[in-house]
Protein backbone atom coordinates (compact mmCIF):
# COMPACT_ATOMS: atom_id res chain seq x y z
CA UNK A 1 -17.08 -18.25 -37.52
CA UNK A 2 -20.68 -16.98 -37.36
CA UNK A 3 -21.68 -14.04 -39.96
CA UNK A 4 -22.37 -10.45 -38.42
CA UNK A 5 -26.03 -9.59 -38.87
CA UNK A 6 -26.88 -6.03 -40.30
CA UNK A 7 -29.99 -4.18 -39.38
CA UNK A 8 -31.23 -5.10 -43.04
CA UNK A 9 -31.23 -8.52 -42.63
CA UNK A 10 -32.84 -8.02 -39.13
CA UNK A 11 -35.39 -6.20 -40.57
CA UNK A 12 -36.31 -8.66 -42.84
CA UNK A 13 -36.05 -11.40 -40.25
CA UNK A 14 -38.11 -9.59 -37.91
CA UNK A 15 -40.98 -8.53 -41.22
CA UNK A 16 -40.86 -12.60 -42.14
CA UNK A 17 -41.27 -13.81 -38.44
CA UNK A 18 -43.94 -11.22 -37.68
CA UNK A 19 -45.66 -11.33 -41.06
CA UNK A 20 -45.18 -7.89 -41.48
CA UNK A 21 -44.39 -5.76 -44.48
CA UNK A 22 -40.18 -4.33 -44.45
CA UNK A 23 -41.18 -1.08 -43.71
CA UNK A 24 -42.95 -1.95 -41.04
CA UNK A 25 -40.75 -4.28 -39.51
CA UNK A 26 -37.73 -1.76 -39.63
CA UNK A 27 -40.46 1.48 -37.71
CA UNK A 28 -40.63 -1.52 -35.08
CA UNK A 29 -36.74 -2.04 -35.09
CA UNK A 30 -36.08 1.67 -35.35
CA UNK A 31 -38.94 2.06 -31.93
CA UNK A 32 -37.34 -0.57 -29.72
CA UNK A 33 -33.73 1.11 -30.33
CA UNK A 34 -34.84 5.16 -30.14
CA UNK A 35 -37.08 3.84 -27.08
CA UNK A 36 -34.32 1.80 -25.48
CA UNK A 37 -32.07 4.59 -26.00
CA UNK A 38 -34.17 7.12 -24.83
CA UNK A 39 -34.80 5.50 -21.67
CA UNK A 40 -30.84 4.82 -21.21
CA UNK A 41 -30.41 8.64 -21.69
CA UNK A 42 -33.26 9.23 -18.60
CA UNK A 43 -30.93 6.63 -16.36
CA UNK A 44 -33.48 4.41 -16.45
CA UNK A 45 -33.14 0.11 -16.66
CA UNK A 46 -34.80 -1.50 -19.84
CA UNK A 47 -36.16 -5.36 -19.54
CA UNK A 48 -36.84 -7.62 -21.91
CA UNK A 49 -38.11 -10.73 -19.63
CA UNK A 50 -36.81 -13.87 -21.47
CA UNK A 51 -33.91 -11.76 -23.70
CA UNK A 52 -31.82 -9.33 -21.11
CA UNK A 53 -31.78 -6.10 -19.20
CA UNK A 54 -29.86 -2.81 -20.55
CA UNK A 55 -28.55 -0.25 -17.86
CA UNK A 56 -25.95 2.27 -17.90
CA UNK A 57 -22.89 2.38 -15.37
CA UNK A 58 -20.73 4.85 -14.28
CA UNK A 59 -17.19 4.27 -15.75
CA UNK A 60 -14.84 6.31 -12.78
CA UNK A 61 -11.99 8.62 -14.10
CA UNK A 62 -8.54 6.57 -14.69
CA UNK A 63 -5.45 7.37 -15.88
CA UNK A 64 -4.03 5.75 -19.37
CA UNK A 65 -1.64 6.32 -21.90
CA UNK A 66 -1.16 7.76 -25.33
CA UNK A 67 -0.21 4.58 -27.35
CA UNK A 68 1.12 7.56 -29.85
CA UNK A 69 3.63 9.91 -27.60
CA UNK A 70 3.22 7.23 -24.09
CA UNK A 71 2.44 10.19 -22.60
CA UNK A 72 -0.01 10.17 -19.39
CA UNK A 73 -3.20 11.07 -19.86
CA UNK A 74 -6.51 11.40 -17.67
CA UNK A 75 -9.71 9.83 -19.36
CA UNK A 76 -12.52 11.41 -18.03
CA UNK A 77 -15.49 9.70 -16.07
CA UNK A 78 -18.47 8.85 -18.27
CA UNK A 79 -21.73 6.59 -18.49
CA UNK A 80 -21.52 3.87 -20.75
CA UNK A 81 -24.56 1.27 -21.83
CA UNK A 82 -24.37 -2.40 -20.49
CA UNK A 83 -26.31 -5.67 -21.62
CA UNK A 84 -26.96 -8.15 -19.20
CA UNK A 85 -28.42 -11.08 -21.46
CA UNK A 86 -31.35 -13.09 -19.54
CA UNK A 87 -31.31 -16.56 -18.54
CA UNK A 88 -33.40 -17.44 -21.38
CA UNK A 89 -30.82 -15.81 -23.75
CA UNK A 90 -28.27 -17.43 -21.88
CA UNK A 91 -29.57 -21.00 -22.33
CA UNK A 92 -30.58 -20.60 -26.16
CA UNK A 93 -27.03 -19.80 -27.15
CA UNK A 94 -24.90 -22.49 -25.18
């Protein structure tokens, strides 16, 4: 099974690959994600030609269950993130 990367170890990937010192790799990590997130928050669609596109959907109002009591309960409608990885993505993984 593969090994979860941490946001360390991307940092220092990222300040290796980019010949770039740790702190500045990680004020380039820590930009892409407040920017990405930011522009989620506006409702707007982030693309990354060659890596993947991040949106945010509407998840509708549904009715579930307490896994505690098994009573009924109503989980509210919310906007949730979503990655769509590109085809490039797509064909470096398989």
């Amino acid at each position: 099974m593969a090994d979860n990367i941490t946001k360390a170890q991307l940092v220092a990937a990222v300040a290796q690959k980019a010949d770039l010192s740790k702190k500045d790799a990680e004020a380039a990590v820590d930009a892409l994600v407040d920017t990405v997130t930011a522009e989620l928050q506006r409702g707007n669609k982030v693309t990354i030609t060659g890596f993947g596109a991040f949106k945010t959907s509407t998840r509708a109002a549904r009715q579930g269950r307490n896994p505690k009591t098994g009573e009924t309960i109503t989980i509210p409608a919310m906007t949730v993130p979503k990655f769509t990885a590109g085809k490039a993505l797509k064909d470096a993984v398989r």
